[in-house]
PDB file of N, CA and C in Angstrom:
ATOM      1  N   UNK A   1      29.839 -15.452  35.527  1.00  0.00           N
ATOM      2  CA  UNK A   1      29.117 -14.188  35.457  1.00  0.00           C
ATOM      3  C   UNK A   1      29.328 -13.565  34.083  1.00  0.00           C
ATOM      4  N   UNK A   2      27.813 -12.762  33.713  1.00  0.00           N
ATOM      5  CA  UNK A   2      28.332 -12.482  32.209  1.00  0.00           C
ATOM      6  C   UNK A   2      29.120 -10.971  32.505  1.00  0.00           C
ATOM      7  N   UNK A   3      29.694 -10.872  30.722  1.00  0.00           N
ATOM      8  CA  UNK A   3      30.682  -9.776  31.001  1.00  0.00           C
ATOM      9  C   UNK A   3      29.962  -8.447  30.521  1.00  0.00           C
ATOM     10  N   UNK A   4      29.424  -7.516  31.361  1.00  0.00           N
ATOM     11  CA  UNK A   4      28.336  -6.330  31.342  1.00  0.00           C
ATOM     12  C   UNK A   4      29.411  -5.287  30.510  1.00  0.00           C
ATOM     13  N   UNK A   5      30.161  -5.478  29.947  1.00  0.00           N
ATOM     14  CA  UNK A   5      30.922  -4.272  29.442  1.00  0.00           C
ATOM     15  C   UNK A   5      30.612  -4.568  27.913  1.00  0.00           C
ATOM     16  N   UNK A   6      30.316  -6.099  27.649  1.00  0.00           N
ATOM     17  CA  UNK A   6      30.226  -6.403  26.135  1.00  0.00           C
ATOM     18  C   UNK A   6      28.490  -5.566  25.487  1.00  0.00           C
ATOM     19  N   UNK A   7      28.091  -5.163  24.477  1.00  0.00           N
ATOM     20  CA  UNK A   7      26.709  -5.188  24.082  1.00  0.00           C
ATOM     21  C   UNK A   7      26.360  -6.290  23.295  1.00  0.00           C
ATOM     22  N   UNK A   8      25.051  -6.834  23.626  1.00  0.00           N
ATOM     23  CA  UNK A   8      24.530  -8.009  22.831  1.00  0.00           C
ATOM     24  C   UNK A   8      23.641  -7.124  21.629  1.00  0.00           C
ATOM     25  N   UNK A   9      23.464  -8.583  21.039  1.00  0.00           N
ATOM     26  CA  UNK A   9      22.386  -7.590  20.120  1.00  0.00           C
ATOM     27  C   UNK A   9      21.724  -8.630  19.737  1.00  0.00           C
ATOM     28  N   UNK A  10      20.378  -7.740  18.965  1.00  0.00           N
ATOM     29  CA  UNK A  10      19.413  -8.787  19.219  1.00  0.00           C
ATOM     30  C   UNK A  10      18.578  -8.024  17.588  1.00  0.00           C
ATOM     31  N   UNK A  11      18.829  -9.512  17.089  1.00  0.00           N
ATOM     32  CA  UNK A  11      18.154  -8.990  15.519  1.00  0.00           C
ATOM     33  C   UNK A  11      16.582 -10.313  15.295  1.00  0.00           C
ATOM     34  N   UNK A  12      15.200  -8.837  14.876  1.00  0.00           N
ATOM     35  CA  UNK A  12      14.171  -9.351  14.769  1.00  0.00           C
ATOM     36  C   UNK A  12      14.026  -9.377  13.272  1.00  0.00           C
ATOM     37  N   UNK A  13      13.660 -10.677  12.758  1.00  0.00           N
ATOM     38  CA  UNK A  13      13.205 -10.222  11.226  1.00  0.00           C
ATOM     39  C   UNK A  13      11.745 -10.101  11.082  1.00  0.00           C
ATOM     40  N   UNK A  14      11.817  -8.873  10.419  1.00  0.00           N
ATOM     41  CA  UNK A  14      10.291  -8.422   9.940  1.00  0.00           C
ATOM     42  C   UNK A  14      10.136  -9.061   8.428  1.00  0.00           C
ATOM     43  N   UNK A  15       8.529  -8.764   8.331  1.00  0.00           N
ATOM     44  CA  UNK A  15       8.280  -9.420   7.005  1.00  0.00           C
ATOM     45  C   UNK A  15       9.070  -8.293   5.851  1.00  0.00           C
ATOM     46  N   UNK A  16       8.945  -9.160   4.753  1.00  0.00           N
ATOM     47  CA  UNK A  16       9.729  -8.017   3.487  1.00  0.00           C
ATOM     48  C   UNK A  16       8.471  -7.302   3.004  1.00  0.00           C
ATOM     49  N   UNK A  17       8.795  -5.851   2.872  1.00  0.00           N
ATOM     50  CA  UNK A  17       8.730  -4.737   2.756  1.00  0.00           C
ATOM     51  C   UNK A  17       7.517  -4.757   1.669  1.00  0.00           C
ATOM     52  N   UNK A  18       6.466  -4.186   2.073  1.00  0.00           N
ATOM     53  CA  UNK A  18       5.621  -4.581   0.418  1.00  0.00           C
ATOM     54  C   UNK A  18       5.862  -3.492  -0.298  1.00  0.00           C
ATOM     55  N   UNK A  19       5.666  -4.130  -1.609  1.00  0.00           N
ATOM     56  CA  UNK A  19       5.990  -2.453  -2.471  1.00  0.00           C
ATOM     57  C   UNK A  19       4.090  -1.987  -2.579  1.00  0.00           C
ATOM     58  N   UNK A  20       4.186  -0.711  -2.554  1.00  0.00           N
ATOM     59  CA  UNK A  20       2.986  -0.186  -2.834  1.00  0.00           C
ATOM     60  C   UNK A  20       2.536  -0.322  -4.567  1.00  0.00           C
ATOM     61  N   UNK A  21       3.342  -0.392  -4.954  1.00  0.00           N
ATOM     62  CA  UNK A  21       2.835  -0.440  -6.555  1.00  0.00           C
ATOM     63  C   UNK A  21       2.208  -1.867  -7.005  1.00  0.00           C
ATOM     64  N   UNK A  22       2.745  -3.159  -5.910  1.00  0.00           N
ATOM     65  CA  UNK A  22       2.004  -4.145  -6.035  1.00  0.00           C
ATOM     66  C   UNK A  22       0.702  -4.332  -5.382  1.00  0.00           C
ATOM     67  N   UNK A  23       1.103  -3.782  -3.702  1.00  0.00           N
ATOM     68  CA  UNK A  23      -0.233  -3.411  -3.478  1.00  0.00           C
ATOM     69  C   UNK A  23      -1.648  -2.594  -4.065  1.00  0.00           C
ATOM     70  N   UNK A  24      -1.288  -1.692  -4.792  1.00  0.00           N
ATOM     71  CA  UNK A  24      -2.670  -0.868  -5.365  1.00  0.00           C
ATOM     72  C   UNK A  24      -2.992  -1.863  -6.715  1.00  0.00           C
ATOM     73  N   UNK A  25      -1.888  -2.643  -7.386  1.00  0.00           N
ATOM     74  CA  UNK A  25      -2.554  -3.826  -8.416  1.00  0.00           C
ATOM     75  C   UNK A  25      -3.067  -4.959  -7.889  1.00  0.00           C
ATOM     76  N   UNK A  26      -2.543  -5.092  -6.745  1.00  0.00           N
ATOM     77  CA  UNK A  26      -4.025  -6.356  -6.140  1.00  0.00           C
ATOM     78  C   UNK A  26      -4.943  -6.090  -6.185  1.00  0.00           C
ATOM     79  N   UNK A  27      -4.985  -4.711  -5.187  1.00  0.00           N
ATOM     80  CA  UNK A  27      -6.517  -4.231  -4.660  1.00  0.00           C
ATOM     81  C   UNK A  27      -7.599  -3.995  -6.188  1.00  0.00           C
ATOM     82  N   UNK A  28      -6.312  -3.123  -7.092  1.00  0.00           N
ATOM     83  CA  UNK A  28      -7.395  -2.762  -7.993  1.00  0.00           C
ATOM     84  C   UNK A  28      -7.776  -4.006  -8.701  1.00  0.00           C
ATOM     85  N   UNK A  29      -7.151  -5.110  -9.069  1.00  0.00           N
ATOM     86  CA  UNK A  29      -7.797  -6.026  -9.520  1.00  0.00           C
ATOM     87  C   UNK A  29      -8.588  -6.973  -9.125  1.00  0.00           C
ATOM     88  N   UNK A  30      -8.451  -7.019  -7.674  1.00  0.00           N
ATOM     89  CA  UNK A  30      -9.607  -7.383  -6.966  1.00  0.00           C
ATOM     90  C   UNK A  30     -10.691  -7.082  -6.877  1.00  0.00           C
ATOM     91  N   UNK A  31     -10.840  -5.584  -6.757  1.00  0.00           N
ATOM     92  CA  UNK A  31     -12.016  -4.817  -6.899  1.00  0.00           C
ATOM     93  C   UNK A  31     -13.139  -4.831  -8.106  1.00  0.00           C
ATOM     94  N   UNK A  32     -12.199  -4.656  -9.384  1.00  0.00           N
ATOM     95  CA  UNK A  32     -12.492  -5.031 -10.932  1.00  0.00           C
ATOM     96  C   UNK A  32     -13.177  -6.971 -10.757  1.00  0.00           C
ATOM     97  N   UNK A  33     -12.341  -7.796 -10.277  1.00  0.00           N
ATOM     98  CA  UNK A  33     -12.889  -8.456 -10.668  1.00  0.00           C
ATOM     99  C   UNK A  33     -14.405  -9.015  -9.652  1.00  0.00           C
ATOM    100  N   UNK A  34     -14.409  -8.064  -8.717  1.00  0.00           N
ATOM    101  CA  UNK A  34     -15.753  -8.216  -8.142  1.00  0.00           C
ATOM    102  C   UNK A  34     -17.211  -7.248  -8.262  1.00  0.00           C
ATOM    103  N   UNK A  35     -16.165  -6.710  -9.756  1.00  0.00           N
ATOM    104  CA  UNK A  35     -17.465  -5.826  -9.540  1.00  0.00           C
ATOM    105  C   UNK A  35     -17.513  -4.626  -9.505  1.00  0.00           C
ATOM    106  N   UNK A  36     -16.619  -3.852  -8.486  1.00  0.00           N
ATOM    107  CA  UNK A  36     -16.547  -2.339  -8.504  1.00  0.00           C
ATOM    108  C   UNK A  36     -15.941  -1.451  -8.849  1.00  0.00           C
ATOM    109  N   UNK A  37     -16.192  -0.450  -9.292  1.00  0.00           N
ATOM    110  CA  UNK A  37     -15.256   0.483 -10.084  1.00  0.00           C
ATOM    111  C   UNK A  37     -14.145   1.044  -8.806  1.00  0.00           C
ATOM    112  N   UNK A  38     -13.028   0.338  -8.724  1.00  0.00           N
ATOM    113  CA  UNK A  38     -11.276   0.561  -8.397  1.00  0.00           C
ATOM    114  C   UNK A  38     -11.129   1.551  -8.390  1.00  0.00           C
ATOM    115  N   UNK A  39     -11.651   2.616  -8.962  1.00  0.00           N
ATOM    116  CA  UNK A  39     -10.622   3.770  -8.891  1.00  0.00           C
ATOM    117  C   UNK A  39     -11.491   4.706  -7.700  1.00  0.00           C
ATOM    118  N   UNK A  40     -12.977   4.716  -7.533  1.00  0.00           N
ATOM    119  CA  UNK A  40     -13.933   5.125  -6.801  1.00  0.00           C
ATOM    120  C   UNK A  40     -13.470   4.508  -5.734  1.00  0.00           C
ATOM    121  N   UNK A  41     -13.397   3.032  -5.182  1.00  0.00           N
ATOM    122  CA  UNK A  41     -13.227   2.501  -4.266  1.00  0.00           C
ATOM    123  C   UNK A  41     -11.902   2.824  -3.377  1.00  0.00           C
ATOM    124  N   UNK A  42     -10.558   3.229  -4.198  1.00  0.00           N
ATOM    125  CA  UNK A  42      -9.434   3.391  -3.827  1.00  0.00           C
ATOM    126  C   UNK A  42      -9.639   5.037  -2.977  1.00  0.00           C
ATOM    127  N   UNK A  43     -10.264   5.633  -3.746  1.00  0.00           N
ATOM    128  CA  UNK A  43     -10.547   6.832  -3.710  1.00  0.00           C
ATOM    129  C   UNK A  43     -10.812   7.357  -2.479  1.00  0.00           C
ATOM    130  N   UNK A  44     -11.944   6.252  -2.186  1.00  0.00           N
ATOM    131  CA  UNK A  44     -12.959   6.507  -1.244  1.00  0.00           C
ATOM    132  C   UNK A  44     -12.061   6.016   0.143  1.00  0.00           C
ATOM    133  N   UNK A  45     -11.291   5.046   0.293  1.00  0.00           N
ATOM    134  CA  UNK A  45     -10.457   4.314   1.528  1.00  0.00           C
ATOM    135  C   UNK A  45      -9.204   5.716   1.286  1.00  0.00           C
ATOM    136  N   UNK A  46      -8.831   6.194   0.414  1.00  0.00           N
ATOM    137  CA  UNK A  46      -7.742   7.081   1.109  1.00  0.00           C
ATOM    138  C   UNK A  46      -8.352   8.078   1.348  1.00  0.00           C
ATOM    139  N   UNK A  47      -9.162   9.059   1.334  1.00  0.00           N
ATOM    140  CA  UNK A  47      -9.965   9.938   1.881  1.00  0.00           C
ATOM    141  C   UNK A  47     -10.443   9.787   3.142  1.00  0.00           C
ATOM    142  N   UNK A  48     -11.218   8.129   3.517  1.00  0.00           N
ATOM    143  CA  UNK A  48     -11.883   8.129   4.713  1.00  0.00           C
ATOM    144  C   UNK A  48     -10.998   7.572   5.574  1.00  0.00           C
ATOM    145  N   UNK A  49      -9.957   6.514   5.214  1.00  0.00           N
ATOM    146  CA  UNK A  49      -9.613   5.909   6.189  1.00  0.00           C
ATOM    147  C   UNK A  49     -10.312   4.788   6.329  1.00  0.00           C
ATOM    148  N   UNK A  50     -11.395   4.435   5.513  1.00  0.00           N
ATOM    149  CA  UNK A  50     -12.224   3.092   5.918  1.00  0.00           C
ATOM    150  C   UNK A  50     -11.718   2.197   5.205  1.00  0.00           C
ATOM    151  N   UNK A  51     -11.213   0.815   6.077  1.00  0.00           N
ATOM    152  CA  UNK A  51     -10.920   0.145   5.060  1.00  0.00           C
ATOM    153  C   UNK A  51     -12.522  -0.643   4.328  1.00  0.00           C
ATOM    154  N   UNK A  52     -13.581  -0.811   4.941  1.00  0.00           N
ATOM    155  CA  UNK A  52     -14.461  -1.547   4.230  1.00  0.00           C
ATOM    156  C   UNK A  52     -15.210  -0.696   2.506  1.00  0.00           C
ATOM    157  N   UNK A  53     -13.944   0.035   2.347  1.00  0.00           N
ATOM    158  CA  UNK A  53     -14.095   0.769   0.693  1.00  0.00           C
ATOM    159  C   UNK A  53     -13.691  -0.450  -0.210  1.00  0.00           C
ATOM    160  N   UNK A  54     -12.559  -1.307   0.441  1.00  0.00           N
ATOM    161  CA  UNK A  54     -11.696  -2.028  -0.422  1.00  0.00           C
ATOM    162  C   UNK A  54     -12.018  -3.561   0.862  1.00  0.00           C
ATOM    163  N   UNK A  55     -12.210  -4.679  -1.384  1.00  0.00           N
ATOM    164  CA  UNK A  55     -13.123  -5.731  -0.838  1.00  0.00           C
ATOM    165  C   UNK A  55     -12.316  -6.603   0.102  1.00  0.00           C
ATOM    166  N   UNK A  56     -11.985  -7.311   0.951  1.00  0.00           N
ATOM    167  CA  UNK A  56     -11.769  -8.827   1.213  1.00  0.00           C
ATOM    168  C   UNK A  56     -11.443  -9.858   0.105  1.00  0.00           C
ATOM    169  N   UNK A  57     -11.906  -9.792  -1.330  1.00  0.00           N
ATOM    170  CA  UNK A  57     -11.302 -11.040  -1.871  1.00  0.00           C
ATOM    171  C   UNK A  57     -10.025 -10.661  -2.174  1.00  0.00           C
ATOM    172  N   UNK A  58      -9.336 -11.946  -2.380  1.00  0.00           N
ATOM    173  CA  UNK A  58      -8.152 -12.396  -2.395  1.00  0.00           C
ATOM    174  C   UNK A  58      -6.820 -11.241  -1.355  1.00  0.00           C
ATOM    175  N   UNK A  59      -7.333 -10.624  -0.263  1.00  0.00           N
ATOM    176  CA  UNK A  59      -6.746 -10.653   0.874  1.00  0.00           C
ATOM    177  C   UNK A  59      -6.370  -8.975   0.787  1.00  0.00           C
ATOM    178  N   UNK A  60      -7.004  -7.960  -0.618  1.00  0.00           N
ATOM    179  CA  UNK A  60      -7.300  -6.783  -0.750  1.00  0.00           C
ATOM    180  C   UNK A  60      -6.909  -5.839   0.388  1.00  0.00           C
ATOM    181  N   UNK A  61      -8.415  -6.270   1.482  1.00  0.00           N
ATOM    182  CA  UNK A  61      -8.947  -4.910   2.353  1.00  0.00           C
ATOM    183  C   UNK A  61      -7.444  -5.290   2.897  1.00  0.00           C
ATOM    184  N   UNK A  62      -7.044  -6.511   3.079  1.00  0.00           N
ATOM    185  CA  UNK A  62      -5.888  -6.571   4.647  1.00  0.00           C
ATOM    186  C   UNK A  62      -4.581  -5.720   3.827  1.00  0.00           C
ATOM    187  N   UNK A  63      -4.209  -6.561   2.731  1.00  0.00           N
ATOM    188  CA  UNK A  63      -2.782  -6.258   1.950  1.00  0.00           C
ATOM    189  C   UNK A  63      -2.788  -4.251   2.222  1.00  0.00           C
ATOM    190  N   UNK A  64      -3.906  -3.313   1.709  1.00  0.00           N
ATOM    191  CA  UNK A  64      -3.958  -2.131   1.787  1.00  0.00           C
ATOM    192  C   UNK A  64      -3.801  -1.413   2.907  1.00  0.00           C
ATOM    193  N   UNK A  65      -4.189  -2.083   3.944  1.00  0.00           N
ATOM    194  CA  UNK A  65      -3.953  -1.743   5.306  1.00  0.00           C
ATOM    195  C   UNK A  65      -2.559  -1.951   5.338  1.00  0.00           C
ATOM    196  N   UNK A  66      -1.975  -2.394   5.305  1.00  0.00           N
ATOM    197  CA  UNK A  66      -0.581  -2.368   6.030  1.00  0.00           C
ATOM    198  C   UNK A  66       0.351  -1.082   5.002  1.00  0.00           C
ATOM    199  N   UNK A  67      -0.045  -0.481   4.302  1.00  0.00           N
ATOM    200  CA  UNK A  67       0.541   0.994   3.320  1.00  0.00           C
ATOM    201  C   UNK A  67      -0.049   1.856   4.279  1.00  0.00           C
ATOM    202  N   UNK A  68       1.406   2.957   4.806  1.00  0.00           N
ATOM    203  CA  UNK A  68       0.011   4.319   5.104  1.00  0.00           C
ATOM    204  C   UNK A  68      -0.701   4.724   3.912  1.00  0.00           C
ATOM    205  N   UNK A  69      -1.785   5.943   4.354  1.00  0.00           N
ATOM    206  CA  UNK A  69      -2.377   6.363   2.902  1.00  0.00           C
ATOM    207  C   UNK A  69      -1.557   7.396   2.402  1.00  0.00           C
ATOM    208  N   UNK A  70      -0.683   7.682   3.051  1.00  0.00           N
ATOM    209  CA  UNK A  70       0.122   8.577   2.155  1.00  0.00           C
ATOM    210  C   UNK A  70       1.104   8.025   1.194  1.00  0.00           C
ATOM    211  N   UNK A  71       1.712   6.664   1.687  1.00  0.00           N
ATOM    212  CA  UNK A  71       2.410   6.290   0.921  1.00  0.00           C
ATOM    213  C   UNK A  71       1.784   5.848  -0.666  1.00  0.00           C
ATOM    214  N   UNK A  72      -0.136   5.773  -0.546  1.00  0.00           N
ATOM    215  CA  UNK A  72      -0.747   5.288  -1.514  1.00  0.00           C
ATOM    216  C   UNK A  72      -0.874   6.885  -2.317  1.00  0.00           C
ATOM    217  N   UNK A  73      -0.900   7.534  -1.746  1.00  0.00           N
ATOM    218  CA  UNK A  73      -0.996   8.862  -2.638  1.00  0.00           C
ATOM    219  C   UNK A  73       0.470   9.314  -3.297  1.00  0.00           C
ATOM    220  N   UNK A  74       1.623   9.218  -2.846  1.00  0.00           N
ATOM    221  CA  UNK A  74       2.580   9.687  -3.236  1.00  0.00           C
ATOM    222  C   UNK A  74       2.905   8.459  -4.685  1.00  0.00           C
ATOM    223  N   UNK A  75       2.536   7.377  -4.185  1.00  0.00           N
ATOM    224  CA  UNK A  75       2.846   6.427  -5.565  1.00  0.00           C
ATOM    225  C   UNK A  75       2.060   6.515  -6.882  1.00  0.00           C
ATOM    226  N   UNK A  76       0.754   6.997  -6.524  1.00  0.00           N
ATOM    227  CA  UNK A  76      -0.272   7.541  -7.383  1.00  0.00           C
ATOM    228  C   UNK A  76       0.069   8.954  -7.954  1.00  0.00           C
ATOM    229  N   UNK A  77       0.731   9.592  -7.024  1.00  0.00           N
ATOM    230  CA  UNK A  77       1.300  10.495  -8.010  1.00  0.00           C
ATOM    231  C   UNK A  77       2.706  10.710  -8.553  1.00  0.00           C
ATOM    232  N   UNK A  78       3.211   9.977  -8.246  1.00  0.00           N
ATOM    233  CA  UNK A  78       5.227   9.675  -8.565  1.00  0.00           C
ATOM    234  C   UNK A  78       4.251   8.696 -10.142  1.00  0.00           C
ATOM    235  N   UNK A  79       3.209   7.955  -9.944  1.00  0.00           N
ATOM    236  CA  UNK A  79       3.259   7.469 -11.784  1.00  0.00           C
ATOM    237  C   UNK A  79       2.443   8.275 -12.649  1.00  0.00           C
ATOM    238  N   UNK A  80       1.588   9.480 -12.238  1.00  0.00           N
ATOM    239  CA  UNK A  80       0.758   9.762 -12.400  1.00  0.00           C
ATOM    240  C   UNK A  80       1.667  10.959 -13.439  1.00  0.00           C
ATOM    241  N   UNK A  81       2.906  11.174 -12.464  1.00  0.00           N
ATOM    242  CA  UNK A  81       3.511  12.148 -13.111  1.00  0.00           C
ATOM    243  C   UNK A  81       4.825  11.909 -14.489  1.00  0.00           C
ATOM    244  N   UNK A  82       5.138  10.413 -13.819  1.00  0.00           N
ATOM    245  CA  UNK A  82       6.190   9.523 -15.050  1.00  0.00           C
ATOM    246  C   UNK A  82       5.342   9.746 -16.098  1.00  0.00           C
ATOM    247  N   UNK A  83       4.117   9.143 -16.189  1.00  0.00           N
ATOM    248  CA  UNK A  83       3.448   9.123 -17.045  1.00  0.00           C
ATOM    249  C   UNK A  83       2.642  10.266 -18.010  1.00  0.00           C
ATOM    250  N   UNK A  84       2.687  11.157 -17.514  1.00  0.00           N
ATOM    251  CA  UNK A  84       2.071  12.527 -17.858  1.00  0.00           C
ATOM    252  C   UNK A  84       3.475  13.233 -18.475  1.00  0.00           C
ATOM    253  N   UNK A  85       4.287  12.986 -17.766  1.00  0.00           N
ATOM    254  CA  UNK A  85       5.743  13.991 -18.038  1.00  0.00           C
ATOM    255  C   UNK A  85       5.725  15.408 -18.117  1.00  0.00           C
ATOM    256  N   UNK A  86       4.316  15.467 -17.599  1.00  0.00           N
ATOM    257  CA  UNK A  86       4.207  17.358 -17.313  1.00  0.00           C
ATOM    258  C   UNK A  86       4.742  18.049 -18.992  1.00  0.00           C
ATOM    259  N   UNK A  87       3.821  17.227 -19.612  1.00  0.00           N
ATOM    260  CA  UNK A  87       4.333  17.849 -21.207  1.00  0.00           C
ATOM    261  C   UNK A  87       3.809  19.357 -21.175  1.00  0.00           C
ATOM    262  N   UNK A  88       4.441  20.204 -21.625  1.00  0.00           N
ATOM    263  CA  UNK A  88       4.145  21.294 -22.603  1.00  0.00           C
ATOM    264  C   UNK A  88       3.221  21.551 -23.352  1.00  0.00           C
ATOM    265  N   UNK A  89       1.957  22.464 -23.561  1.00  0.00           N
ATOM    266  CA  UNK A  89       1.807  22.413 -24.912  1.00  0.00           C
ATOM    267  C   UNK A  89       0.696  23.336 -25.286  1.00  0.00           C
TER     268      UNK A  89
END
């Protein structure tokens, strides 16, 4: 009989973690290289929620789906702001 006083445990591995900063350089270069202006298209899927803003090639619409859209907005603006440095002037 097993011994009910012990706890088991039980470890699932999930896939590794995507970074969002690689995700929005797929999509956008996917997009670019089919054609559509990336920054409209990105635009347009975090506003609506649709993913058919962002294309299917090279695995785009799916890779973006799995980021909430907030996490795509906060990374857009965490570089938006490295990069700006909120200069003075």
């Amino acid at each position: 009989m097993e011994n009910l006083g012990n706890t088991q445990y039980f470890n699932v591995k999930t896939e590794p973690e995507i970074r969002v900063k690689k995700v929005l350089d797929l999509v956008y270069n996917a997009m670019a290289e089919k054609g559509y202006n990336p920054v409209n298209q990105i635009v347009g899927y975090i506003m609506s929620g649709d993913p058919t803003y962002i294309t299917s090639h090279k695995g785009a619409r799916s890779m973006i789906m799995k980021v909430e859209r907030d996490e795509l907005v906060e990374e857009l603006l965490k570089e938006y702001i490295k990069n700006e440095s909120w200069k003075q002037g």
